[in-house]
Protein backbone atom coordinates (compact mmCIF):
# COMPACT_ATOMS: atom_id res chain seq x y z
CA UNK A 1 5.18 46.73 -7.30
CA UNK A 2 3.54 45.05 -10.23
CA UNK A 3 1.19 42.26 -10.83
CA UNK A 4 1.92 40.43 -14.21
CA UNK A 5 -0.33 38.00 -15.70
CA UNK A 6 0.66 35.00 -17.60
CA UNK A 7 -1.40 31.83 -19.30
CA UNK A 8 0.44 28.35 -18.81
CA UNK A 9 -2.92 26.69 -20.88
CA UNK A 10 -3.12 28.98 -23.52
CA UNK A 11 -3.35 26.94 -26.76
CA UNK A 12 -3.62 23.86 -25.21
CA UNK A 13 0.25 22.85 -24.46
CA UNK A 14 1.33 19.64 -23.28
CA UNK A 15 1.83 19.87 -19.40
CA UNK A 16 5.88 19.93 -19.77
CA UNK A 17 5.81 22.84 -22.27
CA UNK A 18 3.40 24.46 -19.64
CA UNK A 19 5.63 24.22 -16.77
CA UNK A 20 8.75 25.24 -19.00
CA UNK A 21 6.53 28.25 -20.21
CA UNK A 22 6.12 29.02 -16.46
CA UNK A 23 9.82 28.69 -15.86
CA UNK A 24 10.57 30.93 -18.59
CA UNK A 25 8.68 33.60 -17.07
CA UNK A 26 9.86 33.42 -14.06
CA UNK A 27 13.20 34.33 -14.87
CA UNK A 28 12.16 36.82 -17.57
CA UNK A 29 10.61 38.86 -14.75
CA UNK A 30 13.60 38.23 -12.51
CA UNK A 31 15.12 42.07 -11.95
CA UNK A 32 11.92 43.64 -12.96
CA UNK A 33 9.29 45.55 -10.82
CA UNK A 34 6.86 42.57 -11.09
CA UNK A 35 6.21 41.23 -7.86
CA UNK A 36 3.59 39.15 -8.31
CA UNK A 37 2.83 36.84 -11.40
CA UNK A 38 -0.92 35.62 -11.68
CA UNK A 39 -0.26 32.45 -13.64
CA UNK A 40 -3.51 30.71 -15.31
CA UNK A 41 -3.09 26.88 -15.48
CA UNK A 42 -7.06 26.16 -15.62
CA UNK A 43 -8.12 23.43 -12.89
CA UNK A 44 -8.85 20.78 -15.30
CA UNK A 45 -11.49 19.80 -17.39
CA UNK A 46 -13.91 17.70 -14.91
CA UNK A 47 -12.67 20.44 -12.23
CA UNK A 48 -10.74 17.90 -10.03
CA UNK A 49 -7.14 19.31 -11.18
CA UNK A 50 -5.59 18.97 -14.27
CA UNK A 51 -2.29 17.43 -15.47
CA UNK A 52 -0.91 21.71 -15.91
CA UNK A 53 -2.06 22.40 -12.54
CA UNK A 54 -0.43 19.90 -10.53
CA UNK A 55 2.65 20.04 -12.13
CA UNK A 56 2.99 23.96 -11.77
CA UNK A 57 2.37 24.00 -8.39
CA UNK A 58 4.78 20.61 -7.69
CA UNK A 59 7.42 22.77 -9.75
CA UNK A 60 6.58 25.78 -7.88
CA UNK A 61 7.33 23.80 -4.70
CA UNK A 62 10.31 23.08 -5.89
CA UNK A 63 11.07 26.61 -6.95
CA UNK A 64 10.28 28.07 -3.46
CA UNK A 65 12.81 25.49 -1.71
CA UNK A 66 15.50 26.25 -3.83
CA UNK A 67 14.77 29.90 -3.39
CA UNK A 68 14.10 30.94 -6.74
CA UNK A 69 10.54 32.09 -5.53
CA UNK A 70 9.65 33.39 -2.63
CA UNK A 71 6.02 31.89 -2.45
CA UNK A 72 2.73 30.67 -4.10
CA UNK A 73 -0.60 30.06 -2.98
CA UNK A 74 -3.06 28.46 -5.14
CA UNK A 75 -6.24 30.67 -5.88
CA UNK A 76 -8.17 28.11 -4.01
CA UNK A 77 -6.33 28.63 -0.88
CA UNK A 78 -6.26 32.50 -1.19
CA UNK A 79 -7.04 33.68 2.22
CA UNK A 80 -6.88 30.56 3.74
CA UNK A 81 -4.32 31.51 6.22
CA UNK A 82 -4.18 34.68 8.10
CA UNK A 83 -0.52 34.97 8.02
CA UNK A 84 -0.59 34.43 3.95
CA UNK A 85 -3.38 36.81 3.82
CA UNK A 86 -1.53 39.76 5.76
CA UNK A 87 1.39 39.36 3.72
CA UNK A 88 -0.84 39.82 0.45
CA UNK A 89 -2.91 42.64 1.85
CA UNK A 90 0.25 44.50 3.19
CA UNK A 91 2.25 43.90 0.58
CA UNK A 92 -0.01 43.61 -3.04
CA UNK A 93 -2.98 45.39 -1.79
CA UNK A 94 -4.42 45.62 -5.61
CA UNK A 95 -5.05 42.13 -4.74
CA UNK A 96 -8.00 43.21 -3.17
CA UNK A 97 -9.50 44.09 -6.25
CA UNK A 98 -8.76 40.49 -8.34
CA UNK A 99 -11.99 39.31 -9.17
CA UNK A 100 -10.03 35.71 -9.83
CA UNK A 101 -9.10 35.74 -5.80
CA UNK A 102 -12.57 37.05 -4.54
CA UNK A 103 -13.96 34.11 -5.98
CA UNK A 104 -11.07 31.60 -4.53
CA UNK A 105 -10.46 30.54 -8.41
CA UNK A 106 -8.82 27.14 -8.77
CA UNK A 107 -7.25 27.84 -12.24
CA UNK A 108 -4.89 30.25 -10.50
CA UNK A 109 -1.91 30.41 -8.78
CA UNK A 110 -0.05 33.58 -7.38
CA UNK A 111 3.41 33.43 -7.69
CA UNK A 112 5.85 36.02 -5.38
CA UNK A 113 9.01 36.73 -6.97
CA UNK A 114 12.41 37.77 -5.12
């Protein structure tokens, strides 16, 4: 299984195009061996959570109810739970090795894709 990484904030988009760049990726990794996308959003520029942020992870929400995803978990909360944890370990265990999710980074989200 593969771990892509893709840049919402790149070039400074509004925080619509950001969430439609998201989108986009989603579904162009849709039938792929990607597993896993690593999606920088940044956290904002006073570190509280920015505009890109919130509305990724409100869309990803969204995404996982509908079933389009199968999860997410912000970098913030990586490891937070021990069930979320296993699943990572078991399942992505080059995780381990993310320097982004050693560090709990909160201008990350992981995104698991069906």
């Amino acid at each position: 299984m593969k771990v892509e990484t893709i840049n919402i904030k790149e070039d400074f988009p509004p925080s619509d195009v950001a969430v439609a760049l998201l989108e986009i990726a989603i579904d162009g990794y849709k039938n792929t061996d990607t597993k896993v996308l690593k999606v920088i959003h940044g956290y904002g520029s006073h570190g509280v959570g920015g505009e890109i942020k919130r509305l990724a992870q409100e869309r990803l929400m969204t995404l996982k109810r509908t079933g389009k995803i199968l999860d997410f978990i912000p970098g913030e909360r990586f490891g937070e739970s021990q069930k979320s944890s296993e699943f990572i370990f078991e399942n992505f265990p080059e995780l381990l090795l993310d320097e982004d999710l050693r560090n709990y980074n909160s201008g990350i989200t992981l995104v698991f894709l069906k």
